[in-house]
N, C-alpha and C. Protein backbone atom coordinates (compact mmCIF):
# COMPACT_ATOMS: atom_id res chain seq x y z
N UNK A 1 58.80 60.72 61.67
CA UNK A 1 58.32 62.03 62.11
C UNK A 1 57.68 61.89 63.49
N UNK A 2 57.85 62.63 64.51
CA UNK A 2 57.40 62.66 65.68
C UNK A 2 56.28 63.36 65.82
N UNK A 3 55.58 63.40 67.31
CA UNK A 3 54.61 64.05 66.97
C UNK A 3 55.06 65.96 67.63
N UNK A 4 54.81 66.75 66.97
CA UNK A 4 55.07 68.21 67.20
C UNK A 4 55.19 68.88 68.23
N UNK A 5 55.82 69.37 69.54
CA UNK A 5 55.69 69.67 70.79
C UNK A 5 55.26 70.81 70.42
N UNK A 6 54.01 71.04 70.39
CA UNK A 6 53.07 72.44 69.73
C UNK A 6 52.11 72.63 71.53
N UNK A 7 51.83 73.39 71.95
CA UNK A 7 50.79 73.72 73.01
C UNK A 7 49.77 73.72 72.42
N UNK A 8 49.36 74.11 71.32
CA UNK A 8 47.94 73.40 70.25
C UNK A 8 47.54 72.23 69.72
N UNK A 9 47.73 70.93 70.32
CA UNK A 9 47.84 70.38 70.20
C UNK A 9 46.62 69.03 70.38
N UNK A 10 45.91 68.89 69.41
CA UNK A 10 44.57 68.11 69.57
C UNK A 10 44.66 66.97 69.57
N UNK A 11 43.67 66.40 70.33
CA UNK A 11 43.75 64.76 70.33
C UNK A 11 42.37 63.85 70.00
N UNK A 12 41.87 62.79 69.62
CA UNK A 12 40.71 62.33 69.05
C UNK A 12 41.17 60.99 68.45
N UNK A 13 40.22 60.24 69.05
CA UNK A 13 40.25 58.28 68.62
C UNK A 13 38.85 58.53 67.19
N UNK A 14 39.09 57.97 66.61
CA UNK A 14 38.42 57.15 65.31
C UNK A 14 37.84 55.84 65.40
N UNK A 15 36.98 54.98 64.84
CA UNK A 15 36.85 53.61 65.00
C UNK A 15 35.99 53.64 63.77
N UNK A 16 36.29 52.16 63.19
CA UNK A 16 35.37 51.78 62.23
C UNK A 16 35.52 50.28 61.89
N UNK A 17 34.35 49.44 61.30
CA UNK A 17 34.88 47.77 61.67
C UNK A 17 35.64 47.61 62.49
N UNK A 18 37.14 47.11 62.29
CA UNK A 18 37.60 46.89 63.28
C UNK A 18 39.12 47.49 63.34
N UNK A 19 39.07 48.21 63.15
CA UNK A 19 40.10 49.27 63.16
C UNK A 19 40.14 50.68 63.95
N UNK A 20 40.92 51.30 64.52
CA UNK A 20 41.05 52.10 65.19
C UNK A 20 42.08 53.09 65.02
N UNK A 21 41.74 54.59 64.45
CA UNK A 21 43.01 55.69 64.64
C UNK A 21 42.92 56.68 65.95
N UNK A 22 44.56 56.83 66.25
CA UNK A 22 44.49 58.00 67.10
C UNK A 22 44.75 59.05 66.22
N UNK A 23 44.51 60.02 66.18
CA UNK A 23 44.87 61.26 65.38
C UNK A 23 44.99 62.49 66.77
N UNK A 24 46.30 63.25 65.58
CA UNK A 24 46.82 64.65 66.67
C UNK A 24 46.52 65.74 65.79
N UNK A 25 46.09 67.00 65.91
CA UNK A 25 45.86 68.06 65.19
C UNK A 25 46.60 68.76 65.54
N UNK A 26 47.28 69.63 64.30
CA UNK A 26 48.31 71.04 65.14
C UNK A 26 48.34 72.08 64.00
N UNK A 27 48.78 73.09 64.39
CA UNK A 27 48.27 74.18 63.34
C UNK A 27 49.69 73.72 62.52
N UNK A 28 49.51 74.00 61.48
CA UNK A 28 50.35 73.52 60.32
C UNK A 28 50.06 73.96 58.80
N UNK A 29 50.61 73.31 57.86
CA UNK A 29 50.68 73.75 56.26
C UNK A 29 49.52 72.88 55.60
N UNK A 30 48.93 71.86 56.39
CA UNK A 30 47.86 70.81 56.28
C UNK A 30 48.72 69.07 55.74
N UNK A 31 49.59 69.18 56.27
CA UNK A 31 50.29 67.82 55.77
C UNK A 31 49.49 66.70 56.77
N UNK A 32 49.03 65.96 55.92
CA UNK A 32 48.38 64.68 56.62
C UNK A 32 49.34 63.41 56.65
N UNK A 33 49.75 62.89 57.70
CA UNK A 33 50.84 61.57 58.05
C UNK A 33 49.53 60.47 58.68
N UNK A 34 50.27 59.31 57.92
CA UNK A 34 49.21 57.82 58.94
C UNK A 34 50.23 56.92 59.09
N UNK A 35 50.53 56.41 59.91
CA UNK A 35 51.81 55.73 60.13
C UNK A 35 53.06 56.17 60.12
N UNK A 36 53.30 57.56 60.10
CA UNK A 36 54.69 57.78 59.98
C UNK A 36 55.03 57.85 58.09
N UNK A 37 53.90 57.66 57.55
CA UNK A 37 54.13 58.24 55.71
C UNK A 37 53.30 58.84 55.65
N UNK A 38 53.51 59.30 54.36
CA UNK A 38 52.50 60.54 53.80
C UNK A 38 51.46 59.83 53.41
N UNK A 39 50.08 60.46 53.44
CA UNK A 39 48.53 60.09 53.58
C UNK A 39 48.70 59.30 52.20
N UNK A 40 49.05 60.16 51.21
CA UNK A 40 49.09 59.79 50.14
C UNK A 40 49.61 58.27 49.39
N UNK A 41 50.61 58.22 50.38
CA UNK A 41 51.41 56.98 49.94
C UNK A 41 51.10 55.82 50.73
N UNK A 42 50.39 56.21 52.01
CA UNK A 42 49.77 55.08 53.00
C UNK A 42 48.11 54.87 52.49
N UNK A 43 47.69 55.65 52.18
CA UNK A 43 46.35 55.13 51.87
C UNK A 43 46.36 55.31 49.51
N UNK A 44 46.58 54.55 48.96
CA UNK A 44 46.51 54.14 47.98
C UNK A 44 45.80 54.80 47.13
N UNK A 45 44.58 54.50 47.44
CA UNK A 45 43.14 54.51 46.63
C UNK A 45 42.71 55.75 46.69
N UNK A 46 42.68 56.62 45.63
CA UNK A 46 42.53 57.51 46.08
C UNK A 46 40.82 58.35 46.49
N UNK A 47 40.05 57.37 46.28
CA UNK A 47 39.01 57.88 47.25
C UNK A 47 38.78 57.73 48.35
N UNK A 48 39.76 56.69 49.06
CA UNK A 48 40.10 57.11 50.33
C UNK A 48 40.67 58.00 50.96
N UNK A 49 41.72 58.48 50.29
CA UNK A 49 42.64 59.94 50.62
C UNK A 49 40.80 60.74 50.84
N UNK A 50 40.79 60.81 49.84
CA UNK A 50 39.20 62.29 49.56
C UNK A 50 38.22 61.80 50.97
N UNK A 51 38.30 60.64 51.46
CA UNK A 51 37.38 60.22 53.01
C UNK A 51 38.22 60.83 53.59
N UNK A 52 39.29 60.62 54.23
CA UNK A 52 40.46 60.82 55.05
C UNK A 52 40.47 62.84 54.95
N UNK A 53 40.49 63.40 53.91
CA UNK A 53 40.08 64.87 53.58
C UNK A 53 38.69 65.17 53.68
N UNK A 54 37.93 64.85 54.36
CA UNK A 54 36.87 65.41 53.84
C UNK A 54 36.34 66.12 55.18
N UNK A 55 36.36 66.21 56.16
CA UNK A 55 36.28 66.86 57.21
C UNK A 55 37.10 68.40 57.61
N UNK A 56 38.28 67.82 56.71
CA UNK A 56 39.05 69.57 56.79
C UNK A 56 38.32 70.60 55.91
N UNK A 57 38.12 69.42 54.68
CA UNK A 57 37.48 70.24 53.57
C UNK A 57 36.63 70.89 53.62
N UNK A 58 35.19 70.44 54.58
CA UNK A 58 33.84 70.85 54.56
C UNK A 58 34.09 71.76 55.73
N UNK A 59 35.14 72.01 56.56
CA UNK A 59 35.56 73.00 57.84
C UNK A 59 36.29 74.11 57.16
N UNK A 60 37.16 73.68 56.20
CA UNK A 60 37.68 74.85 55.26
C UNK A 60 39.08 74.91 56.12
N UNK A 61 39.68 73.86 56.83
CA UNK A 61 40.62 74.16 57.52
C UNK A 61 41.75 73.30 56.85
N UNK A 62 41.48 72.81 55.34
CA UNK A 62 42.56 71.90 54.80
C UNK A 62 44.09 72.52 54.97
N UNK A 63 44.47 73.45 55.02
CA UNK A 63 45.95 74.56 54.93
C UNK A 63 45.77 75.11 56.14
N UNK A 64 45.15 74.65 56.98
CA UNK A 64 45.24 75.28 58.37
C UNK A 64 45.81 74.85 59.92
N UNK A 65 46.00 73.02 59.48
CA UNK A 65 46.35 72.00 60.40
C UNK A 65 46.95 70.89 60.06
N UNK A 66 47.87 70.27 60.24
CA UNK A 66 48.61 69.36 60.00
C UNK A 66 48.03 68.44 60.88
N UNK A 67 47.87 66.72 60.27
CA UNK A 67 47.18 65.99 60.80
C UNK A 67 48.43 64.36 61.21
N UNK A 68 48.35 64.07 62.32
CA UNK A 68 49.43 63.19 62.17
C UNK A 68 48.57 62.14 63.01
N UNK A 69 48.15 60.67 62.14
CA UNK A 69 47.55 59.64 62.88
C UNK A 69 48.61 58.19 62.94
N UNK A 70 48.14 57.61 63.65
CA UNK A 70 47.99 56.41 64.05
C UNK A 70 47.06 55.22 63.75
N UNK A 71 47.04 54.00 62.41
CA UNK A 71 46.27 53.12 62.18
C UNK A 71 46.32 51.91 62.36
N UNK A 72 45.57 51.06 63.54
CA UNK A 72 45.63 49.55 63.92
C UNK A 72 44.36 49.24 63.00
N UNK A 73 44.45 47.86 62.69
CA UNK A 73 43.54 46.94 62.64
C UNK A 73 42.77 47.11 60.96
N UNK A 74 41.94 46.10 60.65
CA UNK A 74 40.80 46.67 59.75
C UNK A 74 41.65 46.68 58.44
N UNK A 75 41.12 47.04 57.40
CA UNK A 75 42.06 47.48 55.78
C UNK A 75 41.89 48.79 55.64
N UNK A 76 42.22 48.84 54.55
CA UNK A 76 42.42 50.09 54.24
C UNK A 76 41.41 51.44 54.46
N UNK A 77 40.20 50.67 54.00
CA UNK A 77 39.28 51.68 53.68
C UNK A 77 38.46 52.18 55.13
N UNK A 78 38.67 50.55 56.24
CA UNK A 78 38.44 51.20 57.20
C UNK A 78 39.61 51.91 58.32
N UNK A 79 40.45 52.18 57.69
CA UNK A 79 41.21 53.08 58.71
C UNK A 79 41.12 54.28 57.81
N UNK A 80 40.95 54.69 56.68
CA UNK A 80 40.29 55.53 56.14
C UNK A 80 39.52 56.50 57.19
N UNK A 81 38.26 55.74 57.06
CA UNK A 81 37.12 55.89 57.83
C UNK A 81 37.04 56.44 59.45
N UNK A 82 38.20 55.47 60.01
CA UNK A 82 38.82 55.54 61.33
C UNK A 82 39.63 57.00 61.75
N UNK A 83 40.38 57.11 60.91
CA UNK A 83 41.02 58.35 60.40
C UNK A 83 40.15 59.59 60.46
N UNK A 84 38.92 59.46 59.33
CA UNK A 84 38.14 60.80 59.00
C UNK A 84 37.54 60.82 60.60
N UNK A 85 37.20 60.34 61.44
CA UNK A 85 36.00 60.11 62.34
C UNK A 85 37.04 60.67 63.52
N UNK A 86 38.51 60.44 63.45
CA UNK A 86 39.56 61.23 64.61
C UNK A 86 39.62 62.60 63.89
N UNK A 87 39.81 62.95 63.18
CA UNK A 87 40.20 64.05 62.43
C UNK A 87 38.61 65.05 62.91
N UNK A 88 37.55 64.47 62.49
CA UNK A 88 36.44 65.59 62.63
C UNK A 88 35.90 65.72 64.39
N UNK A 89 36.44 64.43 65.17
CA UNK A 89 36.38 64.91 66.66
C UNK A 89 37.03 65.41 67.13
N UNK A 90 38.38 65.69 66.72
CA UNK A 90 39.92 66.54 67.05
C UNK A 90 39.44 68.03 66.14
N UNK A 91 38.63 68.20 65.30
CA UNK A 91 38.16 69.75 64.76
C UNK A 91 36.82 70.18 65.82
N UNK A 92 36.33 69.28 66.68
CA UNK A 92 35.06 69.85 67.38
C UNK A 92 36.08 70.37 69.07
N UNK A 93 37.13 69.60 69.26
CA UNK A 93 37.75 70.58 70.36
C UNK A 93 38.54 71.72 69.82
N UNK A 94 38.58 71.97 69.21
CA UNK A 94 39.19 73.53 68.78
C UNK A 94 38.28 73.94 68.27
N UNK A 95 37.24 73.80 67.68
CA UNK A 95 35.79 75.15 67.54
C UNK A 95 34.63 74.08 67.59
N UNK A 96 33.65 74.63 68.37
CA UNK A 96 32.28 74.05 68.30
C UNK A 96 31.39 74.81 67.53
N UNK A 97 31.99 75.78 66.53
CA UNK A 97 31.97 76.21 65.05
C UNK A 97 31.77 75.18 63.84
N UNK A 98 32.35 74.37 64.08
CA UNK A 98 32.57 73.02 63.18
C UNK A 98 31.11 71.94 63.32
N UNK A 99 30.81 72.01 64.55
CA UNK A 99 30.37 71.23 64.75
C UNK A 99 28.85 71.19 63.81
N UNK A 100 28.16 71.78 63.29
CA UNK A 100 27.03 71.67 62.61
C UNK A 100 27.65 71.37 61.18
N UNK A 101 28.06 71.86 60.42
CA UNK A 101 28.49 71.83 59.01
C UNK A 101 29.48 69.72 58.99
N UNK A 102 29.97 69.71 60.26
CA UNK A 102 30.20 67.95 60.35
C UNK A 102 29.25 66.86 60.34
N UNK A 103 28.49 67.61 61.23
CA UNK A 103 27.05 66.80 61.66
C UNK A 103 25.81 66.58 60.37
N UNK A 104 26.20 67.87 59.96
CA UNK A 104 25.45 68.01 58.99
C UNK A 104 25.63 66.61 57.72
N UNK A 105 27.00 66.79 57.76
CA UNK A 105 27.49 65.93 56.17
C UNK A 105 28.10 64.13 56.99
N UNK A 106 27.46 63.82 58.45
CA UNK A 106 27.45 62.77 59.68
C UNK A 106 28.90 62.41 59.29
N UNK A 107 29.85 63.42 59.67
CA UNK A 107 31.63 62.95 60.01
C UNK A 107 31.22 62.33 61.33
N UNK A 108 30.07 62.90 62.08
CA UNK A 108 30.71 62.91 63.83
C UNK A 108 29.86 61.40 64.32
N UNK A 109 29.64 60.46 63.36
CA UNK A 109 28.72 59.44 63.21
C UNK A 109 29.34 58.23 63.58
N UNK A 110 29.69 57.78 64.28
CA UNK A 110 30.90 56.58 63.91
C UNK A 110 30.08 55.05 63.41
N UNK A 111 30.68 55.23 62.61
CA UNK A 111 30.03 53.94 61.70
C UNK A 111 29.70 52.00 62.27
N UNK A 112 28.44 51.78 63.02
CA UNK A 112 28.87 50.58 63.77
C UNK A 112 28.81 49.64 62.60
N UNK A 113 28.28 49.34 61.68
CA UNK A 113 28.39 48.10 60.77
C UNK A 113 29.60 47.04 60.83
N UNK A 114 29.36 46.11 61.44
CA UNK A 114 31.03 45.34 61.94
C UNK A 114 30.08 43.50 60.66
N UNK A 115 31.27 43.12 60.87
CA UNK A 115 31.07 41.48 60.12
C UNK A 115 30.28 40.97 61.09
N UNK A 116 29.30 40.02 60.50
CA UNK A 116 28.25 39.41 61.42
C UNK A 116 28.74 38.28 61.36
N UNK A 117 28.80 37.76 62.61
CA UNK A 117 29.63 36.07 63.10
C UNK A 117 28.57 35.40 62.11
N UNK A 118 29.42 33.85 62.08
CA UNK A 118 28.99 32.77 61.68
C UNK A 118 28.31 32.27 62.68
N UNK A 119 26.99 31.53 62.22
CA UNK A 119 26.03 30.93 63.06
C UNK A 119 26.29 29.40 62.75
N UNK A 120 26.69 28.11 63.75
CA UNK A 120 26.90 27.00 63.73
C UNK A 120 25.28 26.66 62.57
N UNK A 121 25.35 25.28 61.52
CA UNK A 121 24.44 24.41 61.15
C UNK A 121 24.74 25.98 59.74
N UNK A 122 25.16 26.79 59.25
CA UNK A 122 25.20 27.13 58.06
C UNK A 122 26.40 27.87 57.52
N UNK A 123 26.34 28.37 56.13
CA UNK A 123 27.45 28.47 55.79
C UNK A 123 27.85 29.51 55.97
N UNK A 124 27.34 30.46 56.34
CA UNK A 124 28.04 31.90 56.70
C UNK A 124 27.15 32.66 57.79
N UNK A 125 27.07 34.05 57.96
CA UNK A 125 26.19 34.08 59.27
C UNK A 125 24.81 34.29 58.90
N UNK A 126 24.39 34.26 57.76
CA UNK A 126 23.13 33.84 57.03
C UNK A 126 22.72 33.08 55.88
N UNK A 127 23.97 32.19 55.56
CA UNK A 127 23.98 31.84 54.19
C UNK A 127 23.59 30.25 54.48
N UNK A 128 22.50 29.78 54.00
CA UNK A 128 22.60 28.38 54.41
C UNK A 128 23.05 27.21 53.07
N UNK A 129 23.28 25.92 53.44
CA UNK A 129 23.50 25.31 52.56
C UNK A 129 22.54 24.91 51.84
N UNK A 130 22.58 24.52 50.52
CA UNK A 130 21.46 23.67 49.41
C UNK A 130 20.99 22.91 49.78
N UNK A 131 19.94 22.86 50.13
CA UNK A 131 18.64 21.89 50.33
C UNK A 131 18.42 21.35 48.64
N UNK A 132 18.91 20.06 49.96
CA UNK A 132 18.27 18.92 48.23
C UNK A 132 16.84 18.11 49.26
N UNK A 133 16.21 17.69 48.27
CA UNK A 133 14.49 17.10 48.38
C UNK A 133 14.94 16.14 48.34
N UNK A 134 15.69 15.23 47.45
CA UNK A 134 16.10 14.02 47.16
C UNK A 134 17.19 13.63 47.20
């Protein structure tokens, strides 16, 4: 599926750990695509689908826009995440209507929590090894 030669046509990056979506908004039947499949069949779990929805939902624009993204990097749950965070900045350029009821429920938040490096002399980036006395 390509993306729609619509003149309505929204645009908005996502990020989360380490993953990144582009997402396009266009007025539509509300079909959500991530990779070129259906939301449904690309994201599994289905409380990720309900992350990935939850910005149309709380806008009330689920049947109002067809959503077609793009997901690098990260697993599942964070392109999820990556996803919801393009989707609710691609609903603040077509109404700044949206914008409190997002803010409100922090879509427009982008999540920094990333993996904390390993620190040389232990076993993880805070985990140290067993101290023996003897």
């Amino acid at each position: 599926m390509a993306i729609h030669n619509d003149s309505m046509t929204y645009y908005a990056t996502g990020r989360r750990k380490t993953a990144v979506a582009r997402v396009w908004l266009f007025g539509g039947a509300g079909r959500i695509t991530i990779n070129r499949r259906e939301a449904e069949r690309y994201v599994t779990r289905p409380t990720n689908m309900k992350i990935v929805e939850q910005p149309l939902i709380v806008t009330n624009t689920r049947d109002k826009f067809d959503v077609w993204a793009t997901a690098k990097g990260g697993g599942l749950s964070a392109q999820s995440g990556a996803v919801r965070l393009g989707i609710a900045r691609a609903l603040l350029r077509i109404s700044d209507e949206y914008r409190e009821s997002l803010k409100e429920m922090g879509y427009l938040t982008r999540d920094s929590r990333k993996k904390e490096r390993k620190k040389y002399g232990r076993k993880g980036a805070r985990a140290r090894f067993q101290f023996s006395k003897r």
